[in-house]
N, C-alpha and C. Protein backbone atom coordinates (compact mmCIF):
# COMPACT_ATOMS: atom_id res chain seq x y z
N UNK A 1 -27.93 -25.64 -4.59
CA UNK A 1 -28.86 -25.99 -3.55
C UNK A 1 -28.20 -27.06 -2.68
N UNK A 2 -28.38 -27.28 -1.37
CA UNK A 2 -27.89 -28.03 -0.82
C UNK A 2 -28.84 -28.32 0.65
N UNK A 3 -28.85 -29.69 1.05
CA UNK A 3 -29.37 -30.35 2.30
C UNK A 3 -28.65 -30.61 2.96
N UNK A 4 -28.79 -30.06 4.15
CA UNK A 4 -27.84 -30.43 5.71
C UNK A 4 -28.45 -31.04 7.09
N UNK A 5 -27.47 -31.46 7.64
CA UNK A 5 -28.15 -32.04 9.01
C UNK A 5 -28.33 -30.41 10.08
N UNK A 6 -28.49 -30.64 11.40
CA UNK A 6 -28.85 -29.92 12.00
C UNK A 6 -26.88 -29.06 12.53
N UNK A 7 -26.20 -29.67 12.72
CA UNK A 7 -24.73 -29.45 13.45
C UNK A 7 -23.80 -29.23 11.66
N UNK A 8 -24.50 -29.52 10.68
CA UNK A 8 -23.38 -29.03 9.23
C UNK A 8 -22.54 -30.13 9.09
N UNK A 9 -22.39 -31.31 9.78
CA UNK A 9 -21.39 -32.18 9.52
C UNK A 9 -21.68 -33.10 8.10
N UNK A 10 -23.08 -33.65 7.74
CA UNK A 10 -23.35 -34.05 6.77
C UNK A 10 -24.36 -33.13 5.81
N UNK A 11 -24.03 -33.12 4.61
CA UNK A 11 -24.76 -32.15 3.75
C UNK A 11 -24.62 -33.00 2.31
N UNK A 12 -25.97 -32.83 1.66
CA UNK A 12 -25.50 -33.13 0.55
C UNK A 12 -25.79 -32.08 -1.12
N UNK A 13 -25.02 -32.14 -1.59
CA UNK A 13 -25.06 -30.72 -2.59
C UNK A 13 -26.29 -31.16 -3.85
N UNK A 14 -27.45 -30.77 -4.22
CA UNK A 14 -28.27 -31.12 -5.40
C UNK A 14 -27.68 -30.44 -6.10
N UNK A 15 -28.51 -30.53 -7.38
CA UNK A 15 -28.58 -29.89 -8.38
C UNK A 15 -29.47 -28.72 -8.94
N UNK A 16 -30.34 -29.07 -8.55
CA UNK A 16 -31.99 -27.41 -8.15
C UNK A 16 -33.32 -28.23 -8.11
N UNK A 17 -33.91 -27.95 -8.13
CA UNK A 17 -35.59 -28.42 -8.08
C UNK A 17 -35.38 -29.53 -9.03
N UNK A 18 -36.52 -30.56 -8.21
CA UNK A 18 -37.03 -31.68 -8.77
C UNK A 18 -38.68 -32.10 -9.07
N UNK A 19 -39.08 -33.00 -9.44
CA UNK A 19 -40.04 -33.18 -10.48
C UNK A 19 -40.86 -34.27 -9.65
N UNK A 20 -40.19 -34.90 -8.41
CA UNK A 20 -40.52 -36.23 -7.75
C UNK A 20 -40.50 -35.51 -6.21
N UNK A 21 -41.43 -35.24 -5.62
CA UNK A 21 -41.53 -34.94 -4.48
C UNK A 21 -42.84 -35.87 -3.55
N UNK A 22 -42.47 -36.06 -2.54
CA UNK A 22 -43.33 -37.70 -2.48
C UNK A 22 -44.00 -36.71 -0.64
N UNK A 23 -44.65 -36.86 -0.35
CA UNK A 23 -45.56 -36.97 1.01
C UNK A 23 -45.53 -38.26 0.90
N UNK A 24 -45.24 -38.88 2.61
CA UNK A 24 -45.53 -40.25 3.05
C UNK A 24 -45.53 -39.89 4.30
N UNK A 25 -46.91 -41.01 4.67
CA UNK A 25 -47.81 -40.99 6.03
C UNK A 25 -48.02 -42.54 6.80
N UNK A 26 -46.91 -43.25 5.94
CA UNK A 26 -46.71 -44.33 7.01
C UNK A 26 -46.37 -44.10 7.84
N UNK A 27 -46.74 -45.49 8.81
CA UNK A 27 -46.36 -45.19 10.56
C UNK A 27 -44.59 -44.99 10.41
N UNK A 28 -44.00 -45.99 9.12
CA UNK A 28 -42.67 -45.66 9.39
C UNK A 28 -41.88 -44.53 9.44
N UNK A 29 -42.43 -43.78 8.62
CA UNK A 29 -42.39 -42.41 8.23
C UNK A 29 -42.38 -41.24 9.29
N UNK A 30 -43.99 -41.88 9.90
CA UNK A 30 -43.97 -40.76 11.12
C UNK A 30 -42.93 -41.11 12.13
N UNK A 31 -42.68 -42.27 12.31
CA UNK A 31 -41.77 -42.84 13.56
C UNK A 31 -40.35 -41.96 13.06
N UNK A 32 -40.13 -42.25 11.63
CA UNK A 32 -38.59 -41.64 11.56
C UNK A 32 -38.55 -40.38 11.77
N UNK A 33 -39.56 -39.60 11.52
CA UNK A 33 -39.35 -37.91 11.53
C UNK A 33 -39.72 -37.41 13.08
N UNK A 34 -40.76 -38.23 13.68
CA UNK A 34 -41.64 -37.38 14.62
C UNK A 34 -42.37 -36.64 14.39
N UNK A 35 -42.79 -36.48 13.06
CA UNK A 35 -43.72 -35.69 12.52
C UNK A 35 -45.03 -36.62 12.11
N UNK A 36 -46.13 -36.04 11.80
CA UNK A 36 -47.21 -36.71 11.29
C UNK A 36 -47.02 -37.15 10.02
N UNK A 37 -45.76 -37.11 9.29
CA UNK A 37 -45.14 -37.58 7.51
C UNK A 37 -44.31 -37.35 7.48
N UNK A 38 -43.77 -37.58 6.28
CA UNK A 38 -42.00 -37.31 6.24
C UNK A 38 -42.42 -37.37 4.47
N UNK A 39 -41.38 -35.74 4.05
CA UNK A 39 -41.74 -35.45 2.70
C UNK A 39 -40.30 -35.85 2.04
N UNK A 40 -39.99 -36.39 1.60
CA UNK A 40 -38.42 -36.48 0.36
C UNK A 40 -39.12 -35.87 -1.26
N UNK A 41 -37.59 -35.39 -1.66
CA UNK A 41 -36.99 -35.15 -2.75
C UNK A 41 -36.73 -36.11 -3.35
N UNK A 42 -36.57 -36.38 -4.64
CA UNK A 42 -36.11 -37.46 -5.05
C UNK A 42 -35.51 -36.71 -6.08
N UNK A 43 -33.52 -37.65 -6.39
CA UNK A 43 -33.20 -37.11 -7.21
C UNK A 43 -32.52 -38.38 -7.73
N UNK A 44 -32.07 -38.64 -9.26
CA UNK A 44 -30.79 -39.53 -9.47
C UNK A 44 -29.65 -39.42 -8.75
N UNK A 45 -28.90 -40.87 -8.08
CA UNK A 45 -27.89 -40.87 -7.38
C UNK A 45 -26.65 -39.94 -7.79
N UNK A 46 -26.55 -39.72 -9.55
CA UNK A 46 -25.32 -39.49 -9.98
C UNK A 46 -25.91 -37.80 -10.09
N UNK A 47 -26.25 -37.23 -9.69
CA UNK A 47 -26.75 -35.89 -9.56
C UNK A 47 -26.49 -35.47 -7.89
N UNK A 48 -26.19 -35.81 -7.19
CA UNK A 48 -26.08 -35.38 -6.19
C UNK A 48 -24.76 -35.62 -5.54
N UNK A 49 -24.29 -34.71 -4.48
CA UNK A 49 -22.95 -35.34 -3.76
C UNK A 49 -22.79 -35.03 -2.37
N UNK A 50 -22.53 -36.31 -1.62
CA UNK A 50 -22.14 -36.03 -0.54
C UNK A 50 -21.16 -36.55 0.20
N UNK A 51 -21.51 -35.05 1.38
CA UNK A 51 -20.49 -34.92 2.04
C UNK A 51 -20.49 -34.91 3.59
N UNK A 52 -19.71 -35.56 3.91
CA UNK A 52 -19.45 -36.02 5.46
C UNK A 52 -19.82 -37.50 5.79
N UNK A 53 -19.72 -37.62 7.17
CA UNK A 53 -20.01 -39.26 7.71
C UNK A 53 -21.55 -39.30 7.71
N UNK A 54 -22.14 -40.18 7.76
CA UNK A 54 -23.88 -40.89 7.87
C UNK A 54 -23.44 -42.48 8.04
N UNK A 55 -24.65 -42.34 8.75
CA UNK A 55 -24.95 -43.54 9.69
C UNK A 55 -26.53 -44.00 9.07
N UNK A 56 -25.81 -45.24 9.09
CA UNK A 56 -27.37 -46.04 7.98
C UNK A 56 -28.14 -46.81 8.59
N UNK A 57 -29.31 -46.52 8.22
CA UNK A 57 -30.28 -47.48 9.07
C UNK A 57 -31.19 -48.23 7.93
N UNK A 58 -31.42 -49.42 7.72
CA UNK A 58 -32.40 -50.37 6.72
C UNK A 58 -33.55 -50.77 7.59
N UNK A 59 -34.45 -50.75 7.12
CA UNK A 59 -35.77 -51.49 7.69
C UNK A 59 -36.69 -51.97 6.33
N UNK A 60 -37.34 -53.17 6.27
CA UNK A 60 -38.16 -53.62 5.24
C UNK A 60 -39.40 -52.54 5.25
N UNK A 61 -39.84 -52.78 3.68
CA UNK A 61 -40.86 -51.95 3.58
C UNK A 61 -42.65 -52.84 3.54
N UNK A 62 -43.49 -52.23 3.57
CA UNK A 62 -44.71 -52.87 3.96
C UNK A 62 -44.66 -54.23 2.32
N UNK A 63 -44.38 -53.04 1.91
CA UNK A 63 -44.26 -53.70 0.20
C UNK A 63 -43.09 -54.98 -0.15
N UNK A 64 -41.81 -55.23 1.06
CA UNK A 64 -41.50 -56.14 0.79
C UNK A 64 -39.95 -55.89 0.14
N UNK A 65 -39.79 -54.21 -0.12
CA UNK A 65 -38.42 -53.91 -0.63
C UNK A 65 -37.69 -53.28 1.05
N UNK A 66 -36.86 -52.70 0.68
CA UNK A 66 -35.70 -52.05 1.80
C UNK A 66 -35.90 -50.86 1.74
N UNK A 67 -36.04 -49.96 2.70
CA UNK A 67 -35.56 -48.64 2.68
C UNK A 67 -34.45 -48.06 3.80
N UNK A 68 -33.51 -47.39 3.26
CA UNK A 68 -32.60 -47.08 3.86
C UNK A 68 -32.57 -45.23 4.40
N UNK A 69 -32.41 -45.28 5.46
CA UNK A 69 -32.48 -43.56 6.39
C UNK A 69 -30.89 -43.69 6.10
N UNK A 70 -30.25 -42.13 6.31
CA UNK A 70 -29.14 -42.17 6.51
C UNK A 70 -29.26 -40.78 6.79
N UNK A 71 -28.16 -41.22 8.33
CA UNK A 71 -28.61 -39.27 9.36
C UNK A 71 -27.49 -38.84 9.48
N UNK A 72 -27.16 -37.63 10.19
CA UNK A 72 -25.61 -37.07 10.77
C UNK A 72 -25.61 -38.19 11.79
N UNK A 73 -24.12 -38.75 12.19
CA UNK A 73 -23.70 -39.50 13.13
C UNK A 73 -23.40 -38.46 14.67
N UNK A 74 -23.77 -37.32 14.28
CA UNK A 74 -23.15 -36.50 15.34
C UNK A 74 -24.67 -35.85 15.58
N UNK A 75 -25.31 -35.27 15.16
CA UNK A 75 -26.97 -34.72 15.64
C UNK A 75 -27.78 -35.51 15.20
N UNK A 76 -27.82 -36.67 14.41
CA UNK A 76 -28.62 -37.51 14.45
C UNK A 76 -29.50 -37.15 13.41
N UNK A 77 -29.91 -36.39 12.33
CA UNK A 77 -30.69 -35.99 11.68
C UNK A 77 -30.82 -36.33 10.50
N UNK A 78 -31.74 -37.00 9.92
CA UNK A 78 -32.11 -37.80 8.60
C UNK A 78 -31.90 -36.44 7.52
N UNK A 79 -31.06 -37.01 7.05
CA UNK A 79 -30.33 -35.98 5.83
C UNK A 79 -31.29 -36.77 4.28
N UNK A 80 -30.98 -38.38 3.93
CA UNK A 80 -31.36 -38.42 2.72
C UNK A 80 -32.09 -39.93 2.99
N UNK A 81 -32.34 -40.42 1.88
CA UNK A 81 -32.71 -42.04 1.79
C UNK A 81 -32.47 -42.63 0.60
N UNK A 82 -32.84 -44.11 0.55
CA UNK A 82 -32.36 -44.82 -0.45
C UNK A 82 -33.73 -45.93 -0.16
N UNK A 83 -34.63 -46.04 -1.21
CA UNK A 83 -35.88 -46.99 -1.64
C UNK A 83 -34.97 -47.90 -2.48
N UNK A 84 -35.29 -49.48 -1.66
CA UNK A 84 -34.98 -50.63 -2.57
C UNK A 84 -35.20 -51.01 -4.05
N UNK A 85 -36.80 -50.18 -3.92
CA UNK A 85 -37.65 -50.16 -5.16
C UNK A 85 -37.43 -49.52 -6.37
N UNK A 86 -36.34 -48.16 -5.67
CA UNK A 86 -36.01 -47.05 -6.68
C UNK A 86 -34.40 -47.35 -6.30
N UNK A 87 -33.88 -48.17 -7.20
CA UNK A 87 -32.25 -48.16 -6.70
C UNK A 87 -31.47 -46.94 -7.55
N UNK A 88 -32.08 -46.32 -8.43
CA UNK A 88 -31.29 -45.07 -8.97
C UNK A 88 -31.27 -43.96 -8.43
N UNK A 89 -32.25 -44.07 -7.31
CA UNK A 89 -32.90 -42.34 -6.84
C UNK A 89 -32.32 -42.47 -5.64
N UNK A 90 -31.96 -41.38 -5.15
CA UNK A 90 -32.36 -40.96 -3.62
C UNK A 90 -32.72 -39.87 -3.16
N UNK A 91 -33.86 -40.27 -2.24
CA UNK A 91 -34.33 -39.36 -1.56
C UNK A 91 -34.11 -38.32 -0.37
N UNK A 92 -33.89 -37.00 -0.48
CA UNK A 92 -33.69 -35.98 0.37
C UNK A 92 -34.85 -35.56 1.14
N UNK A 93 -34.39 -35.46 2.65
CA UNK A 93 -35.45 -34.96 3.56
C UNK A 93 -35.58 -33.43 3.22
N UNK A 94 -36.65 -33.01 2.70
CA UNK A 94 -37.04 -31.34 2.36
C UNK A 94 -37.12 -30.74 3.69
N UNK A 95 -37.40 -31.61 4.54
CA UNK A 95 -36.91 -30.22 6.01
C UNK A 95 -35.67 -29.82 5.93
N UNK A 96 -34.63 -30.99 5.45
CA UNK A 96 -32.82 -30.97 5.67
C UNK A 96 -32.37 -30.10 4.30
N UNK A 97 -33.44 -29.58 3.47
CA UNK A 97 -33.09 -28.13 2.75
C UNK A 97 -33.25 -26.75 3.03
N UNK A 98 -34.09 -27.19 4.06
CA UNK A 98 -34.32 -25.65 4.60
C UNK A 98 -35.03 -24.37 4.28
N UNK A 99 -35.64 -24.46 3.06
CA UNK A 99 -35.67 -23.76 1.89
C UNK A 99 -37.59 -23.41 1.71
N UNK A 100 -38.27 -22.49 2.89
CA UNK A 100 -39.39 -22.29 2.49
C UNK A 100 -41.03 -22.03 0.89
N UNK A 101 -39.49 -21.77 -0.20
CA UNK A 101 -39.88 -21.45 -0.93
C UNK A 101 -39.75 -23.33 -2.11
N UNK A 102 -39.17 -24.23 -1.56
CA UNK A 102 -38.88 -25.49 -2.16
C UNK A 102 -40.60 -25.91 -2.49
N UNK A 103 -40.78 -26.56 -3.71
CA UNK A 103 -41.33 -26.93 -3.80
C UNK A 103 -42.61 -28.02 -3.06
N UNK A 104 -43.98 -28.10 -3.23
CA UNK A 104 -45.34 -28.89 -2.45
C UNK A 104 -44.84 -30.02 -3.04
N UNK A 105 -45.22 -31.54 -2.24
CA UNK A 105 -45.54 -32.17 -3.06
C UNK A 105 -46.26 -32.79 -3.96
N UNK A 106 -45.92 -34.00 -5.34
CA UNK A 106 -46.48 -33.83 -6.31
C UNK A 106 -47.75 -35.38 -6.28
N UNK A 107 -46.93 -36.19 -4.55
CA UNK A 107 -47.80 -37.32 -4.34
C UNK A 107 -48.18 -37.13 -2.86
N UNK A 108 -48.82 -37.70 -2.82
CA UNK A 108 -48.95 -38.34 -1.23
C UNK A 108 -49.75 -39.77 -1.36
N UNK A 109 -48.70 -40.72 -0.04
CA UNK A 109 -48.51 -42.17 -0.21
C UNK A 109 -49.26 -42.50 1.26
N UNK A 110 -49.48 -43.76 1.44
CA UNK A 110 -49.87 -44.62 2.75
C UNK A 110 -50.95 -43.60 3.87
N UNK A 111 -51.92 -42.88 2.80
CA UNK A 111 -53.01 -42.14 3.27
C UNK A 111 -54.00 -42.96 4.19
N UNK A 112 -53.33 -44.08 4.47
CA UNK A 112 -54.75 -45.06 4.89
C UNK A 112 -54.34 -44.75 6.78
N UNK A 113 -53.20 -44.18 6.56
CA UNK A 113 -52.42 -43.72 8.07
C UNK A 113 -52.01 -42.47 8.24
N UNK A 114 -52.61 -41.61 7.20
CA UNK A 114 -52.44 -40.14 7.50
C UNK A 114 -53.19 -39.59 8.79
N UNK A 115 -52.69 -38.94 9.43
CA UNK A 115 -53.39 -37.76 10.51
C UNK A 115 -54.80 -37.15 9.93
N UNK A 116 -55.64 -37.32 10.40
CA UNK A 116 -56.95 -36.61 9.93
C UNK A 116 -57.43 -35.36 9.71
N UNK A 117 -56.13 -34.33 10.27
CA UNK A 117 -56.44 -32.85 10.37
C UNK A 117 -55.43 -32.77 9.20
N UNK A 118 -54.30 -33.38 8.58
CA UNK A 118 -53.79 -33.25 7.94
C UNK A 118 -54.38 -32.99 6.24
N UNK A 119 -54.16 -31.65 5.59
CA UNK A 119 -54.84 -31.69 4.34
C UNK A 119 -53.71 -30.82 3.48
N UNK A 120 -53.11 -31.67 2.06
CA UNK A 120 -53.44 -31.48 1.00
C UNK A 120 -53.87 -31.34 0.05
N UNK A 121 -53.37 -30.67 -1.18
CA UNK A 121 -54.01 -29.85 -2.12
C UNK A 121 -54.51 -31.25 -3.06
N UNK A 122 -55.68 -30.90 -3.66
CA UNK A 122 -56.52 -31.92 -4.25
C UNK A 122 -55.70 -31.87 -5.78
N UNK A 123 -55.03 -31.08 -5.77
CA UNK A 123 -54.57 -31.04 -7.16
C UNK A 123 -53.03 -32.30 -7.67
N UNK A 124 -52.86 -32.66 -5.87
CA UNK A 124 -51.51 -33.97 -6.32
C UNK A 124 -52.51 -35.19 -6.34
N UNK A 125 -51.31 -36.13 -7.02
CA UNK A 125 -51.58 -37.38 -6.55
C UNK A 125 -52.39 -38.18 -5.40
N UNK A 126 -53.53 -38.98 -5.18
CA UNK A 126 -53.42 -39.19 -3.48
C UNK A 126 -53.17 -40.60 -3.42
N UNK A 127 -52.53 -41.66 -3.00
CA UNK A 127 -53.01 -43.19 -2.68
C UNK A 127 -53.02 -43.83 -1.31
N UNK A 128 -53.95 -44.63 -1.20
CA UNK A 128 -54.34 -45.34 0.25
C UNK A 128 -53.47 -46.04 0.42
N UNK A 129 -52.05 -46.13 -0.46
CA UNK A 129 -51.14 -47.32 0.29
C UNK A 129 -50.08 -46.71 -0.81
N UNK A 130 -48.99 -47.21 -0.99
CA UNK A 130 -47.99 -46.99 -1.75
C UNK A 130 -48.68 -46.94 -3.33
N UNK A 131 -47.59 -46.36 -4.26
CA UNK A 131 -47.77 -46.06 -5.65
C UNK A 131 -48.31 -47.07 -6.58
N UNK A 132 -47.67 -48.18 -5.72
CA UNK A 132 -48.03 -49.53 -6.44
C UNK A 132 -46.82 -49.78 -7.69
């Protein structure tokens, strides 16, 4: 399985389905994607590999840790991330897999800023602010 930017220059290779799939509906979230959320993968660092140049961006989180974007330097496209909070994991953008049949997710976070037409399945996780 593998996640790519939009131009193929950065990609990074998984390992197959994961167990941690997160919906988030912070404003930061929407700002980074342009979408009304932004869904990641989450996998252990030493499970994944990549490949090509990325360009890193840090911004504090509401909570007080770091989160780090990291896109193609050439199309610009948020390939993966890195949570201060979770320094073993990183997170893959599930659009940048491509993969219709990839797994729903298993949370959804910072609902207190979700889109109102926006609906998931009652059967995940829901919280009004981070996991805590």
């Amino acid at each position: 399985m593998k996640a790519e930017c939009q131009c193929g220059q950065l990609s990074v290779g998984l390992p197959g389905p994961t167990p941690a799939v997160v919906a988030c509906h912070c404003i930061d979230c929407q700002r980074r994607t342009g979408a009304p959320f932004g869904v990641m993968a989450y996998y252990p660092a030493d499970q994944i590999t990549v490949t090509g140049t990325a360009k890193r961006y840090e911004r504090p989180t509401a909570e007080g840790n770091s989160f780090e974007t990291f896109f193609c330097s050439e199309c610009g496209s948020t390939v993966y991330a890195k949570a201060g909070k979770h320094p073993t994991l990183v997170g893959i953008a599930v659009g940048s897999i491509a993969d219709p049949s990839f797994q729903a997710p298993v949370r959804s976070v910072w609902e207190q800023s979700m889109h109102a037409w926006v609906r998931l399945s009652p059967d995940i996780q829901h919280f009004p602010k981070g996991r805590g």
